[in-house]
Protein backbone atom coordinates (compact mmCIF):
# COMPACT_ATOMS: atom_id res chain seq x y z
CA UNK A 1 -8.75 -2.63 30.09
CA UNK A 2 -8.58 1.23 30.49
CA UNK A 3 -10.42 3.03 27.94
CA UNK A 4 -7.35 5.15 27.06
CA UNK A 5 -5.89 1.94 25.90
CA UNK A 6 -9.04 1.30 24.03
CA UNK A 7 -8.90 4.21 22.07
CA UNK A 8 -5.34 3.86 21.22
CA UNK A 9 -5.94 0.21 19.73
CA UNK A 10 -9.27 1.27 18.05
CA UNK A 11 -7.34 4.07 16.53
CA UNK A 12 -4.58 1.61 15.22
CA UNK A 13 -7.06 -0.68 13.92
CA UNK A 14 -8.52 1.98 11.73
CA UNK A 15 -4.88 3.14 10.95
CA UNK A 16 -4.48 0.17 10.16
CA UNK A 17 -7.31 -0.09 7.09
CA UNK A 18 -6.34 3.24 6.19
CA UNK A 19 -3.04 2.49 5.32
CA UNK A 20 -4.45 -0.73 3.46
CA UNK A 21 -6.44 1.34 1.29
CA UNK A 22 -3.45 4.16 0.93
CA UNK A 23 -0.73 0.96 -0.38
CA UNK A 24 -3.92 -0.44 -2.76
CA UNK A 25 -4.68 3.27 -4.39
CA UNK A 26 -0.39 3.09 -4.22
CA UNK A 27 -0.47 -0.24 -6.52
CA UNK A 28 -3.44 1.06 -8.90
CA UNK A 29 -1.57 4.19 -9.62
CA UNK A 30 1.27 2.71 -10.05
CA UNK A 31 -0.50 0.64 -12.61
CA UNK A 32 -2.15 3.50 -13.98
CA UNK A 33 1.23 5.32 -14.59
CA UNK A 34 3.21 2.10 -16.29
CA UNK A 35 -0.24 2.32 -18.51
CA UNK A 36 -0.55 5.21 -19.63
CA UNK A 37 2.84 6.20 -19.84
CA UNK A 38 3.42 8.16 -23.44
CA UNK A 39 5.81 6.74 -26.09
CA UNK A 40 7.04 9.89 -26.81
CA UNK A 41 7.43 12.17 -23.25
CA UNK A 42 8.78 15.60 -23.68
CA UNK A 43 11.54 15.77 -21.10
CA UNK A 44 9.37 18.01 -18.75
CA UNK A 45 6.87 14.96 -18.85
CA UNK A 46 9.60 12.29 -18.03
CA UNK A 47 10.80 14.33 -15.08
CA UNK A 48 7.13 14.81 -13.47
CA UNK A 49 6.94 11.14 -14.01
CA UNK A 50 9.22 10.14 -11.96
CA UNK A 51 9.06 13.15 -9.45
CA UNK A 52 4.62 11.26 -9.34
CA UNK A 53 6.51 7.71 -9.02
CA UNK A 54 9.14 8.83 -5.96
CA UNK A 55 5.67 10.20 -4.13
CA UNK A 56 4.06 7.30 -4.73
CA UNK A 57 7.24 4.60 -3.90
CA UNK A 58 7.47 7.13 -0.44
CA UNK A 59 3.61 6.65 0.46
CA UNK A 60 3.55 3.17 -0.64
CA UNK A 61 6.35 2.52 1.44
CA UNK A 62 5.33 4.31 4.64
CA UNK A 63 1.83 2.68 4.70
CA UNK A 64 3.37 -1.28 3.87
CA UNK A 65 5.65 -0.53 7.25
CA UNK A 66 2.75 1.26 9.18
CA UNK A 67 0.72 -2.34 8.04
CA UNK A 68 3.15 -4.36 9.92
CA UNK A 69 3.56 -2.34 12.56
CA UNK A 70 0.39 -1.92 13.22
CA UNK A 71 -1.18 -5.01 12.44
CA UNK A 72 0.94 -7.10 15.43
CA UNK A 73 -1.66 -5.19 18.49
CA UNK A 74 -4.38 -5.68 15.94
CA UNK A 75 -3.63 -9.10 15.54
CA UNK A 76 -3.05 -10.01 19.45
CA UNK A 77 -6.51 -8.06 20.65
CA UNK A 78 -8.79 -8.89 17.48
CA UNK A 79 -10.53 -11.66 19.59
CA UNK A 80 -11.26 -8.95 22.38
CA UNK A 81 -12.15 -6.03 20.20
CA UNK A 82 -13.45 -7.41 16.77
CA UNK A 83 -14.39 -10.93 16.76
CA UNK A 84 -18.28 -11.00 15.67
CA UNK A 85 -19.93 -13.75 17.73
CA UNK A 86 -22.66 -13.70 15.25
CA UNK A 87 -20.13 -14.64 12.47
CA UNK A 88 -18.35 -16.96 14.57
CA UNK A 89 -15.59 -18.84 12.61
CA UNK A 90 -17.28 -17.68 9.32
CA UNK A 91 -15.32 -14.38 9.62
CA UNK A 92 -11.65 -16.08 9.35
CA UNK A 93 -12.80 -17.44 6.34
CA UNK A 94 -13.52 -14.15 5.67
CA UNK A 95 -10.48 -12.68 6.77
CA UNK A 96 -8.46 -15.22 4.65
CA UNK A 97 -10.11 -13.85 1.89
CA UNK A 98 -9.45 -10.44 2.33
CA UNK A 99 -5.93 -11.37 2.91
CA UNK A 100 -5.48 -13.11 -0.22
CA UNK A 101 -6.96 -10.13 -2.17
CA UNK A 102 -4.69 -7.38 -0.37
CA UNK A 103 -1.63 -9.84 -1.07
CA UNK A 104 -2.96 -10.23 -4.78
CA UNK A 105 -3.42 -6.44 -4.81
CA UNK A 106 0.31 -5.75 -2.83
CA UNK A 107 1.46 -8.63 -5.37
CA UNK A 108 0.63 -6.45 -8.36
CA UNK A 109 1.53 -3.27 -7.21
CA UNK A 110 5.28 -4.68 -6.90
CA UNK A 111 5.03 -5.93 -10.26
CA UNK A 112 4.20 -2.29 -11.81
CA UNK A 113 6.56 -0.81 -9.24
CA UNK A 114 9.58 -3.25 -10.15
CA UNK A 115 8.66 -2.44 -13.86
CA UNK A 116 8.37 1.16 -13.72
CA UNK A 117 11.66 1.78 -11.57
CA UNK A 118 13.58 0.46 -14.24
CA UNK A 119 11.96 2.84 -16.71
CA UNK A 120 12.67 5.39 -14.14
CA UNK A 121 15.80 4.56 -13.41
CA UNK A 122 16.05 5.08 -17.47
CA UNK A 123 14.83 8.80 -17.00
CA UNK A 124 16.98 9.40 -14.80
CA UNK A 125 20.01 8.62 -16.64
CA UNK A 126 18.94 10.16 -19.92
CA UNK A 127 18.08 13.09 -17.83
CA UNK A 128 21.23 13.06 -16.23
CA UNK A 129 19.36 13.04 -12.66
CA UNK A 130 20.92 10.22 -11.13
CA UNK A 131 20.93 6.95 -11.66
């Protein structure tokens, strides 16, 4: 293969973790804000709240489509670039693993997301922002 092309995939692979990470810290602060949400918000509050929850929706949504995207060449070349012959078929165990944690983790995320759009859909109405 030419090295250029190397590069490129190596540099999608880690892309590819990066946005992993950047859609997990997206589900734990999305968790985080349907926590520790206050009872009683001064309207200043509610509007940074959901200002912090579009960001977050955005980047969450950016890095699940960059995942998907990206994960097709990582997919089709992992046997050429990242298989470990010292693992041998121990790492797709492995890799199942880590799958079903980043689907638990995605899994969750949607939960607090679902559940905090409809509060901010809420906020938006009382605040006369849009609905």
């Amino acid at each position: 293969m030419d090295s250029l092309f190397d590069i490129a995939l190596m540099t999608n692979n880690y892309s590819h973790d990066i946005a992993t990470a950047i859609l997990a810290i997206s589900g734990a602060a999305m968790w985080m804000l349907s926590r520790n949400y206050p009872e009683s918000a001064t309207q200043e509050m509610e509007l940074y709240f959901v200002r912090i929850y579009q960001s977050i929706t955005k980047m969450a949504k950016y890095s699940l489509i960059w995942i998907l995207i990206a994960g097709v060449p990582r997919v089709t070349f992992y046997k050429q670039y990242e298989w470990s012959t010292t693992a041998g078929d121990l790492q797709v165990i492995a890799i199942m693993i880590k799958h079903i944690v980043m689907f638990l983790l995605v899994g969750t995320g949607l939960f607090y997301w679902s559940k905090l759009s409809r509060r901010v859909k809420l906020l938006k109405i009382k605040n006369n922002t849009g609905g």
